[in-house]
Protein backbone atom coordinates (compact mmCIF):
# COMPACT_ATOMS: atom_id res chain seq x y z
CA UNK A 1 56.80 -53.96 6.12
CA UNK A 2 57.77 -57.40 7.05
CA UNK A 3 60.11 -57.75 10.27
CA UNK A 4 60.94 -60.41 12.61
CA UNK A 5 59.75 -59.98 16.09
CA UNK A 6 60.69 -62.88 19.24
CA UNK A 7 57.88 -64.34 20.62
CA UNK A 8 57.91 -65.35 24.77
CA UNK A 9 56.10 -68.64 25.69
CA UNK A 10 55.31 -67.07 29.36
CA UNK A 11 54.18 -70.68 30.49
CA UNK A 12 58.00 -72.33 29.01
CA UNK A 13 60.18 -69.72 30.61
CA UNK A 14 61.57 -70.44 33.98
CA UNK A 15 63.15 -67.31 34.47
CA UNK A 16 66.89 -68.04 34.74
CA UNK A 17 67.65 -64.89 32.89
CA UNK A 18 70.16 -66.78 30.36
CA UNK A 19 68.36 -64.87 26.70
CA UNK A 20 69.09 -61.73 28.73
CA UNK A 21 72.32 -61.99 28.05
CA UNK A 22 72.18 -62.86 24.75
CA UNK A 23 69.70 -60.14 23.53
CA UNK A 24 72.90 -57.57 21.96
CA UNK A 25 69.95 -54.98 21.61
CA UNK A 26 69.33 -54.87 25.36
CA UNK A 27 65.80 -55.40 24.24
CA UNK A 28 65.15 -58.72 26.94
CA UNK A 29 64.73 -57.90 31.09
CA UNK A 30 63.64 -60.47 33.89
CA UNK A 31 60.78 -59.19 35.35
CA UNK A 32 58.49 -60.45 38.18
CA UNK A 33 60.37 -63.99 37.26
CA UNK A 34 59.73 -63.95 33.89
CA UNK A 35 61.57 -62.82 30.60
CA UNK A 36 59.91 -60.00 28.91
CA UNK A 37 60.38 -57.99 25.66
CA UNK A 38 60.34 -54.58 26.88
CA UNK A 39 60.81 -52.73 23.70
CA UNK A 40 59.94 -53.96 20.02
CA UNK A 41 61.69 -51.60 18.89
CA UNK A 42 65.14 -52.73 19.77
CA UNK A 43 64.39 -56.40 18.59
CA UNK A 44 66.37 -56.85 15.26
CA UNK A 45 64.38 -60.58 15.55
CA UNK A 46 68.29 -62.42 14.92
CA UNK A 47 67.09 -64.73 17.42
CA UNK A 48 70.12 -64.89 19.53
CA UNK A 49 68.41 -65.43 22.76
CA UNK A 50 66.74 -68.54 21.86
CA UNK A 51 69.93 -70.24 21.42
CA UNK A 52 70.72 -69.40 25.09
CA UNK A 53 66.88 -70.74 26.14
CA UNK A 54 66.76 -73.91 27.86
CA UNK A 55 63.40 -74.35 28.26
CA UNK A 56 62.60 -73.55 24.35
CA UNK A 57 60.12 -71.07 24.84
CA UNK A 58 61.41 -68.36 23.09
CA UNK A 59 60.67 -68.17 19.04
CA UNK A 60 61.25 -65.53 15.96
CA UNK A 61 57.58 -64.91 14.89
CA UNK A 62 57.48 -63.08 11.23
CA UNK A 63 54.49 -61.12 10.08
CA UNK A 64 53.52 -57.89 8.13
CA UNK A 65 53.74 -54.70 10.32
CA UNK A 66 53.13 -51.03 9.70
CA UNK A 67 56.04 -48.92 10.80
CA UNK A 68 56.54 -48.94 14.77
CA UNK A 69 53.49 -47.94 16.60
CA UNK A 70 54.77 -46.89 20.14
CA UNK A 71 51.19 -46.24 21.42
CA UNK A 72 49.94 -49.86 19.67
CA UNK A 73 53.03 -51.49 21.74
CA UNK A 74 52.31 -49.93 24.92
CA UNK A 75 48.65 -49.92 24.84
CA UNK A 76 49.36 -54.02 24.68
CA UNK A 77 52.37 -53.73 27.20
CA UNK A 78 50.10 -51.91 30.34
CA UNK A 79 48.46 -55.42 30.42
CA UNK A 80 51.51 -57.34 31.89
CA UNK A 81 51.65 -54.55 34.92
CA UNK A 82 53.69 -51.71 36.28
CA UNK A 83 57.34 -53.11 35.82
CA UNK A 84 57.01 -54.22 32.67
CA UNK A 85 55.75 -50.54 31.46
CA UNK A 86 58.13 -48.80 33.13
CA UNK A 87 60.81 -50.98 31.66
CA UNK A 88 59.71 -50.44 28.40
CA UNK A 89 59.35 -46.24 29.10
CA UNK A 90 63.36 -46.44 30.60
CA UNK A 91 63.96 -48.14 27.83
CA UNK A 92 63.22 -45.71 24.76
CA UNK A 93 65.17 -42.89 27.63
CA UNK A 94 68.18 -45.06 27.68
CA UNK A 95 68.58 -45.29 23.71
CA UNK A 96 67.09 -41.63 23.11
CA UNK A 97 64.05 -42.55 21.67
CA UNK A 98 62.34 -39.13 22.27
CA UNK A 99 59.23 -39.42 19.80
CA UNK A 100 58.43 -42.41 21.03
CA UNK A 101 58.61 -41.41 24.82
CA UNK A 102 56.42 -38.54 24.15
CA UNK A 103 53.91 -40.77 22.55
CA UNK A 104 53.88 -43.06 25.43
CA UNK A 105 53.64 -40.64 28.52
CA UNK A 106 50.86 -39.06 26.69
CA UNK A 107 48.66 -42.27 25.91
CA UNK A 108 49.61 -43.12 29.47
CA UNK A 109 48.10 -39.83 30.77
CA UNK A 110 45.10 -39.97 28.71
CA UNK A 111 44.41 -43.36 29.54
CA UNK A 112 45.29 -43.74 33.45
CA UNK A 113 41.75 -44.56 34.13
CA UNK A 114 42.12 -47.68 32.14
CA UNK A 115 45.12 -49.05 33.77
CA UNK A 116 45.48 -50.80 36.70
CA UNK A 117 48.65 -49.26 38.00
CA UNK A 118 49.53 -45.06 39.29
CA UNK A 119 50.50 -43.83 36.24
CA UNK A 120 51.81 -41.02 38.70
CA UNK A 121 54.43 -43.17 40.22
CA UNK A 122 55.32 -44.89 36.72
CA UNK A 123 56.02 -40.75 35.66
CA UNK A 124 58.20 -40.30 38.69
CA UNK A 125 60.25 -43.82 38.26
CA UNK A 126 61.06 -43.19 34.57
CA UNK A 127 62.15 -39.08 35.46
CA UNK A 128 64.40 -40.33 37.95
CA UNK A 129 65.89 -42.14 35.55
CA UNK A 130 69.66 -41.19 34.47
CA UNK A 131 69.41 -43.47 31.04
CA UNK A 132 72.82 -44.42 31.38
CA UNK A 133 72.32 -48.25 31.82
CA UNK A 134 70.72 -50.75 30.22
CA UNK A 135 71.77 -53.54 32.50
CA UNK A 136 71.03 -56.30 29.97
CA UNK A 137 72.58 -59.56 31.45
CA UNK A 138 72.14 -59.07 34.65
CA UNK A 139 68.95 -60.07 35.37
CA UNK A 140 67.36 -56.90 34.82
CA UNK A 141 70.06 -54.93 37.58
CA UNK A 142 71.62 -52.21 36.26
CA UNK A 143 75.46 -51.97 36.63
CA UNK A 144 77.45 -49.39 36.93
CA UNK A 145 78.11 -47.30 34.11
CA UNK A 146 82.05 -47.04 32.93
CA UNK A 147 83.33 -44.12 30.76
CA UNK A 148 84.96 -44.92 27.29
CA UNK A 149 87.68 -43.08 26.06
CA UNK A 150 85.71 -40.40 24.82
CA UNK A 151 84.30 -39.51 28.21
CA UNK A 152 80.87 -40.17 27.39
CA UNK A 153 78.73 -42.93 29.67
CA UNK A 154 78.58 -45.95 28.18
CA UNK A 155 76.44 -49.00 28.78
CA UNK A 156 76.82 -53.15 28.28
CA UNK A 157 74.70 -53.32 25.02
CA UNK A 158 77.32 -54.50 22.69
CA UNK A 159 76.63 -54.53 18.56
CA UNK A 160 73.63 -53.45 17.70
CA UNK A 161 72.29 -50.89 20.34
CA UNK A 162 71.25 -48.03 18.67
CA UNK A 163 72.80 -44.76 19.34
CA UNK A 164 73.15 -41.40 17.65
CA UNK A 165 76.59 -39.44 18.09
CA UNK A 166 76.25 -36.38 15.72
CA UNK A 167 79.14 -34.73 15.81
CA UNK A 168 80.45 -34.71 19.58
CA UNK A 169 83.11 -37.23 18.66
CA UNK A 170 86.70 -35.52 18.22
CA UNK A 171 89.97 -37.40 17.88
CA UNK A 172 92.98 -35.19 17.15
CA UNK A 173 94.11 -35.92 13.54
CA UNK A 174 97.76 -36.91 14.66
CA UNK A 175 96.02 -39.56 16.45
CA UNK A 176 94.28 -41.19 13.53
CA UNK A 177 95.89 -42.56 10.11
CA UNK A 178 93.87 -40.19 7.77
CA UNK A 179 91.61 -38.08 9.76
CA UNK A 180 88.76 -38.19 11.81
CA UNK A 181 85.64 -40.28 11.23
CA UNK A 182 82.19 -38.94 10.05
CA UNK A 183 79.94 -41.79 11.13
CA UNK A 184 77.22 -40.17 13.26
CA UNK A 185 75.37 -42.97 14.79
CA UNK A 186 74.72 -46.95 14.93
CA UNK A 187 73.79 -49.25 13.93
CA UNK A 188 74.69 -48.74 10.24
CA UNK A 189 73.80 -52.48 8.37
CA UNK A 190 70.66 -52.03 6.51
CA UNK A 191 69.00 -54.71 8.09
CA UNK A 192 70.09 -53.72 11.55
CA UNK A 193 68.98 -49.69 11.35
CA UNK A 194 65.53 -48.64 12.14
CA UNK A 195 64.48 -46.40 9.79
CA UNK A 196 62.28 -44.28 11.86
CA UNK A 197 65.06 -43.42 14.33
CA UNK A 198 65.23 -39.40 14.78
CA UNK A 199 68.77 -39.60 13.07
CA UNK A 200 67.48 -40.14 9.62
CA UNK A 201 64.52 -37.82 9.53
CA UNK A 202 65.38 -35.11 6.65
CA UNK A 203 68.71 -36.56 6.39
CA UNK A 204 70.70 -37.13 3.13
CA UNK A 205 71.43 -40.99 3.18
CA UNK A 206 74.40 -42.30 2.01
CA UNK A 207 73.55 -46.25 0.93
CA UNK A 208 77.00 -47.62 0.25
CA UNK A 209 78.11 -51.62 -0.63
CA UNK A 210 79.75 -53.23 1.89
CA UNK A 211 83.56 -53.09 0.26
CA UNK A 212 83.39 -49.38 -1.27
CA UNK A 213 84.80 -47.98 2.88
CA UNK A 214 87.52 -51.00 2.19
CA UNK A 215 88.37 -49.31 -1.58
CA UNK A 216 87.54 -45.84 -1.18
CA UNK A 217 90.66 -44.01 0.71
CA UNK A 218 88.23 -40.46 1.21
CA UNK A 219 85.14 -42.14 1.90
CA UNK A 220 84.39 -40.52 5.13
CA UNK A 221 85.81 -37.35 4.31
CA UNK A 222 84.71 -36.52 0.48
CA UNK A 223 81.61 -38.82 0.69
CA UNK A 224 80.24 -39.89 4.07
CA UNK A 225 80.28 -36.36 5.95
CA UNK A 226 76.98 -34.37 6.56
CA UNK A 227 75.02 -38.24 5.00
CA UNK A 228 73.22 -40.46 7.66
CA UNK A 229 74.79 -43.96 6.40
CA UNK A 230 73.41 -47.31 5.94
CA UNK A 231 75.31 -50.55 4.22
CA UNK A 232 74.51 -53.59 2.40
CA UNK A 233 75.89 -56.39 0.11
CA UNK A 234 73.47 -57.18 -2.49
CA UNK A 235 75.19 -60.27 -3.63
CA UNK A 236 75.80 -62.13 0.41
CA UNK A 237 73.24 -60.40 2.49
CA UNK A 238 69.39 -62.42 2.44
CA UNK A 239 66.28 -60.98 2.62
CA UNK A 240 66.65 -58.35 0.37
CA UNK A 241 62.73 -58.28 0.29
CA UNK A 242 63.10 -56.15 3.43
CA UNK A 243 65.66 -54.19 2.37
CA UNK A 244 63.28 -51.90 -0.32
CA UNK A 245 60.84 -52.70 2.24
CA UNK A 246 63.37 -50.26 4.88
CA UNK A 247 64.23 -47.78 2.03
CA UNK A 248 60.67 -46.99 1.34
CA UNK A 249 60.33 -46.16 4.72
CA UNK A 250 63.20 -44.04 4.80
CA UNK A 251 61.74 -42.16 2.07
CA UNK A 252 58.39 -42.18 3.15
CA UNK A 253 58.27 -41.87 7.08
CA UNK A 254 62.10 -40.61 7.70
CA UNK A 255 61.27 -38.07 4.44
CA UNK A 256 65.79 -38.10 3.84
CA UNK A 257 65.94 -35.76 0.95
CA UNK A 258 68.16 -37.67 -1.07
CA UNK A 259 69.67 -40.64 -1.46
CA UNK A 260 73.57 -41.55 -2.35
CA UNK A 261 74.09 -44.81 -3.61
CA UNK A 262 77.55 -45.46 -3.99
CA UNK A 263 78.50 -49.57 -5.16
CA UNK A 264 81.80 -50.63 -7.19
CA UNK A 265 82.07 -51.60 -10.02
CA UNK A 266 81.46 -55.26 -9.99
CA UNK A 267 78.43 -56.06 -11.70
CA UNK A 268 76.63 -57.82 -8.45
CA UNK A 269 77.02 -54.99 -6.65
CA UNK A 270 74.54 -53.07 -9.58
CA UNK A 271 71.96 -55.00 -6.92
CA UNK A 272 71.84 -52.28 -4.36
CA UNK A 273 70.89 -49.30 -7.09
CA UNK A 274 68.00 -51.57 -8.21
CA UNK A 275 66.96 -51.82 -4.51
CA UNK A 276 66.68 -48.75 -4.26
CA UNK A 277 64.66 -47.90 -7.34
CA UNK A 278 62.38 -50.28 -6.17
CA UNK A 279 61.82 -48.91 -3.26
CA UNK A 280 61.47 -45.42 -4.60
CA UNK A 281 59.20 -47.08 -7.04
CA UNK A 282 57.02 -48.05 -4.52
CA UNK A 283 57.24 -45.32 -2.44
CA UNK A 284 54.56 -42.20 -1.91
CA UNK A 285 57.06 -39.67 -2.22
CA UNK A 286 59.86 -39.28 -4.84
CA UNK A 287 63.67 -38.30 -3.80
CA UNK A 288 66.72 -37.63 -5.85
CA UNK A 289 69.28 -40.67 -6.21
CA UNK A 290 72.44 -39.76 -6.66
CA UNK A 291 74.78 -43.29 -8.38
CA UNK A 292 78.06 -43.05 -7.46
CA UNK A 293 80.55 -46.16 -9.10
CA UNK A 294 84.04 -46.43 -7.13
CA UNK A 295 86.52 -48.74 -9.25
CA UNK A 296 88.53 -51.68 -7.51
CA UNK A 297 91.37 -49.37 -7.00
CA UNK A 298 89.27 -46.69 -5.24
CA UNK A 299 89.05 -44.61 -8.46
CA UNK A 300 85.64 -42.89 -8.85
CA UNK A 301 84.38 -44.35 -12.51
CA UNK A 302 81.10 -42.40 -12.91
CA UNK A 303 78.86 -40.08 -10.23
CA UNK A 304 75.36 -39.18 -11.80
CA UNK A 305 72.46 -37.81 -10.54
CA UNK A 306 68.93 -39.83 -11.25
CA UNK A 307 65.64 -38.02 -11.77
């Protein structure tokens, strides 16, 4: 697939730390002076770090890439030294990337021979890490963690850091205006979500238009519960290219076993089904679609099944 990746001019950067704080994905640390991407996999490639760059020497490269390749990234990574890699290793712990962390300590352990650090004392670093700070913006310091009203630990990544959330989220229903929510994890915008995060895998996805939540009073409750969720206008959003380029992978790499499409019934919105017969068009493996049409007043118009 295509995706947009930031690119570090290490010669430019002076090290004042200021795209740290603009990287919402937690994604940018200053290490040994420098500004380094410590995890690809948390770049959405936005580019809103190079807006707080003085020195210009941060850009958006774009370029054809196979799904994430954890031991590609840190087979590249080892080169820039010890802090970077164990940056990049607390990293995938702090946003529960637990495939990927596997994949790493294991290439890391296989290969400790061929780097020039103790792959011993990057083990014991990244163990003795709790995961419960990111400590984007401050110059690669972690800060101390606050609890959010649910009780949970939560960090300073604001937006777009990833997180799953299953079902330990429980507000009492005389609390809420119609019940409790069924979103279990973030971020949900299609061209935010990665779709090899361990919260799709097997998953029935729920692909919904932007306004049908706005016009559909049960949406959580009759339609989003037990569904991984992902939304998109197909009429505003750009770069729909990479939007069948994301569903394929959902079907093909995150295997979801089906997927809902639900749109209203505008005719733009008829975009995001075709989307997603493309994709499923150009995917290796077929899944049921299931075309759900919500009318302006929230009625449902038509729910089909696809073969």
């Amino acid at each position: 697939m295509k995706r947009d990746i930031i690119t570090i001019d290490r010669e430019k950067c002076n090290g004042c730390g200021q795209c740290v704080g603009g990287c919402h994905e937690g994604a940018l640390q200053l290490i040994d002076g420098k500004a380094v991407l410590v995890s690809e996999l948390m770049c959405d490639g936005l580019g809103a770090c190079i807006g707080e760059c003085p020195e210009g020497a941060i850009t958006v490269e774009r370029r054809e890439a196979d799904a994430y390749d954890e031991v590609t990234t840190l087979s590249q990574m080892v080169a820039s030294g010890k802090n970077t890699t164990v940056a990049h290793l607390k990293h995938l712990k702090e946003y529960h990337q637990t495939d990927y962390l596997r994949q790493a300590v294991e290439w890391l352990l296989s290969n400790r021979k061929n780097v020039s650090f103790s792959v011993d004392e990057v083990m014991q670093e990244v163990h003795n890490h709790s995961g419960s700070s990111c400590g984007c913006g401050n110059g690669g310091k972690q800060e101390p963690t606050q609890q959010s009203h649910h009780g949970k630990h939560v960090d300073g990544c604001p937006g777009s850091a990833e997180r799953s959330f299953g079902n330990n989220i429980r507000v009492e229903a005389s609390k809420m205006v119609s019940g409790k929510s069924e979103l279990t994890h973030w971020p949900v915008q299609l061209h935010l979500i990665n779709p090899h995060s361990e919260h799709f895998k097997g998953s029935n996805l729920l692909l919904a238009a932007d306004c049908v939540a706005y016009s559909q009073g049960s949406f959580h409750s009759q339609h989003l519960a037990g569904k991984t969720l992902a939304i998109a206008c197909p009429k505003l959003d750009s770069n729909k290219e990479e939007y069948v380029e994301k569903i394929t992978a959902l079907i093909d790499d995150a295997q979801v076993d089906t997927i809902t499409v639900m749109k209203m019934e505008v005719p733009c919105c008829g975009g995001l089904l075709q989307l997603t017969r493309l994709a499923r068009d150009k995917a290796r493996r077929s899944v049921p679609i299931k075309v759900i049409t919500v009318g302006i007043q929230g009625d449902i118009l038509d729910s089909v099944w696809e073969n």
